[in-house]
C-alpha atoms as a PDB file:
ATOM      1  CA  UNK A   1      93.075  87.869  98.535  1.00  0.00           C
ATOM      2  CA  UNK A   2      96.399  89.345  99.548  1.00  0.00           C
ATOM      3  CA  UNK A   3      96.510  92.355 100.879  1.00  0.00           C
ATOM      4  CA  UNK A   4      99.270  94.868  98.918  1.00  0.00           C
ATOM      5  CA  UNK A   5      98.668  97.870 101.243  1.00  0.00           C
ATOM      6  CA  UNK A   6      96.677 100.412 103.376  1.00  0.00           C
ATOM      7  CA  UNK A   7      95.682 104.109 103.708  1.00  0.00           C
ATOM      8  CA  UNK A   8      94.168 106.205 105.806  1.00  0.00           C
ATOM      9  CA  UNK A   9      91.846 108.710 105.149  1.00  0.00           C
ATOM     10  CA  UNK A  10      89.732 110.693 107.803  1.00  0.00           C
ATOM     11  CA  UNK A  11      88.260 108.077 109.610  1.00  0.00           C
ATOM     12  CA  UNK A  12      88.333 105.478 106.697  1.00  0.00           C
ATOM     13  CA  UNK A  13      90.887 102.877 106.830  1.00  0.00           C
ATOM     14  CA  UNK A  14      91.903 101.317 102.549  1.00  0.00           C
ATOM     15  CA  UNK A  15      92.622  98.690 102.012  1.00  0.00           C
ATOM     16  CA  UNK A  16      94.284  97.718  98.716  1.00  0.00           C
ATOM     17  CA  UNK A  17      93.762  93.791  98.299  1.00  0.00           C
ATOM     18  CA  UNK A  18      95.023  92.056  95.016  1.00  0.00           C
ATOM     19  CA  UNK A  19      93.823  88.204  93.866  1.00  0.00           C
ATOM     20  CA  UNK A  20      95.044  86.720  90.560  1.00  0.00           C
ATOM     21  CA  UNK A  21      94.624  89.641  87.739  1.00  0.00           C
ATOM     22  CA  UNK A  22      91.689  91.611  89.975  1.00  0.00           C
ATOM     23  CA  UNK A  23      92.121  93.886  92.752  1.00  0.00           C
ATOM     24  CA  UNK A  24      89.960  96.203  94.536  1.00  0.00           C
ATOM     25  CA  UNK A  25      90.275  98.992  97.612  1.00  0.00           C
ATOM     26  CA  UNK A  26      87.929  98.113 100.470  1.00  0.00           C
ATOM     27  CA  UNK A  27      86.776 100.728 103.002  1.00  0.00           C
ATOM     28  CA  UNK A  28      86.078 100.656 106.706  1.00  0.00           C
ATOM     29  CA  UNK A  29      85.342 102.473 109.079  1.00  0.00           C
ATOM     30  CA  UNK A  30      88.142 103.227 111.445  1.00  0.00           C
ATOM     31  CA  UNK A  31      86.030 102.995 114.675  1.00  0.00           C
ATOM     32  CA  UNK A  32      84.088  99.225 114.761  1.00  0.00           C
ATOM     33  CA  UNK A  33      86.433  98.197 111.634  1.00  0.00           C
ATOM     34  CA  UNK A  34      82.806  98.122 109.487  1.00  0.00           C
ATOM     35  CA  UNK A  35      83.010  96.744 105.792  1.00  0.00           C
ATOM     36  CA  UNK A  36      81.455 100.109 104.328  1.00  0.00           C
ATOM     37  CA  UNK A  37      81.973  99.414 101.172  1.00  0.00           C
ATOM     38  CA  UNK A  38      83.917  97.837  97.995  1.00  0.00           C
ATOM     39  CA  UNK A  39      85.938 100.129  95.079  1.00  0.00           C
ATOM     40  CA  UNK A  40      86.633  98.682  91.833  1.00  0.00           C
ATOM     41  CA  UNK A  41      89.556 100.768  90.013  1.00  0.00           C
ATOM     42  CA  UNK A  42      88.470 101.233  86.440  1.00  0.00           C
ATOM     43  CA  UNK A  43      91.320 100.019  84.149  1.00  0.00           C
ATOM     44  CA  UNK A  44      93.872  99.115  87.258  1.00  0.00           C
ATOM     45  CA  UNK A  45      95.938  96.388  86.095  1.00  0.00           C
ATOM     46  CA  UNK A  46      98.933  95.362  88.242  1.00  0.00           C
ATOM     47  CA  UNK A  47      98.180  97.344  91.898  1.00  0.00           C
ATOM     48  CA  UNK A  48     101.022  97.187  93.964  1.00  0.00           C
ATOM     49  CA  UNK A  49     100.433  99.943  96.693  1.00  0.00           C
ATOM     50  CA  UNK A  50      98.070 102.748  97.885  1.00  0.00           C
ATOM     51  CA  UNK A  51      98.922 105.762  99.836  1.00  0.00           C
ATOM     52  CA  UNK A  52      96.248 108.556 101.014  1.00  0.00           C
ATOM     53  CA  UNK A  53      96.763 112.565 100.860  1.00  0.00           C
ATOM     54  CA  UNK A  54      94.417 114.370 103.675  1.00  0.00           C
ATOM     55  CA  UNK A  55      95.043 117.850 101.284  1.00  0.00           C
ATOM     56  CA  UNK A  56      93.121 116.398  98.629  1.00  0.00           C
ATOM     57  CA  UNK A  57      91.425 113.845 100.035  1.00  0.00           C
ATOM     58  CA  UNK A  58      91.890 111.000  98.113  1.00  0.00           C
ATOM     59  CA  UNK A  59      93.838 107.768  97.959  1.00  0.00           C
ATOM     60  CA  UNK A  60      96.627 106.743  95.335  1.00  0.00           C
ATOM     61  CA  UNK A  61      96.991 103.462  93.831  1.00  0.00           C
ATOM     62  CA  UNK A  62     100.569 102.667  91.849  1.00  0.00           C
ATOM     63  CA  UNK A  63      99.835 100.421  89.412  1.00  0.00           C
ATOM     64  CA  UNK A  64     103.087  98.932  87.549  1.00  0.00           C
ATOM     65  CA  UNK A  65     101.176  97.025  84.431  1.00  0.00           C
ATOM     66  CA  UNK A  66      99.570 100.121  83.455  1.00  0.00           C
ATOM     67  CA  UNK A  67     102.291 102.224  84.563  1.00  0.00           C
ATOM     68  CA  UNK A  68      99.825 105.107  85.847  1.00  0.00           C
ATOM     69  CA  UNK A  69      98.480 105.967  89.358  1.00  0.00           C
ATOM     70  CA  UNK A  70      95.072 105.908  90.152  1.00  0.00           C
ATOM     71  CA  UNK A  71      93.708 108.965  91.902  1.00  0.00           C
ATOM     72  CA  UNK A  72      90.493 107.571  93.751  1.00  0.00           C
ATOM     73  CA  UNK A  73      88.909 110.876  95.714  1.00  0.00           C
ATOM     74  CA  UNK A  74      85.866 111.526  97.856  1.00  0.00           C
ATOM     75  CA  UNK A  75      83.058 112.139  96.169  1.00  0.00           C
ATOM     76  CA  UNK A  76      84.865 113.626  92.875  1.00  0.00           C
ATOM     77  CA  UNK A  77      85.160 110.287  90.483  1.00  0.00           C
ATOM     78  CA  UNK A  78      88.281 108.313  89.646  1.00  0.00           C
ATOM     79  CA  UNK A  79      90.652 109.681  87.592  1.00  0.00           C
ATOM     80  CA  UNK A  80      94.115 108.951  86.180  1.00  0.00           C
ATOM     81  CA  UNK A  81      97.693 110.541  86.240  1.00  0.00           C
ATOM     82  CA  UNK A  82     100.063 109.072  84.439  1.00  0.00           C
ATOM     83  CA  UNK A  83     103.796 108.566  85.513  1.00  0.00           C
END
């Protein structure tokens, strides 16, 4: 897996990583670097960066082969935006 980019958030550290046609956002914790857990991105298609807003609280994910960004928030569910 390639990694395409990282956010933080609080004291979670994204990361966006990308492998063939899948991608998903892991999370860990900023402190011992812990695997917390794994996000799959319902309908992302082509990620190619993530960036985190600490007003909303919630990461971003551009996605070029959808041409949308992917609002992934804490604990609301994932929504889209589209560009």
């Amino acid at each position: 897996m390639a990694v395409r980019g990282v956010a933080l958030l609080g004291s979670q550290l994204y990361v966006l990583r990308v492998s063939g046609k899948s991608a998903d956002v892991a999370v860990y914790e900023t402190r011992s670097f812990t695997l917390e857990r794994r996000l799959s991105v319902r309908g992302l298609r082509s990620a190619v960066d993530i960036a985190a807003s600490h007003a909303k609280h919630c990461v971003y994910i551009a996605d070029r082969g959808a041409h949308v960004v992917h609002k992934v928030g804490q604990p609301r569910p994932h929504r889209q935006h589209s560009c």
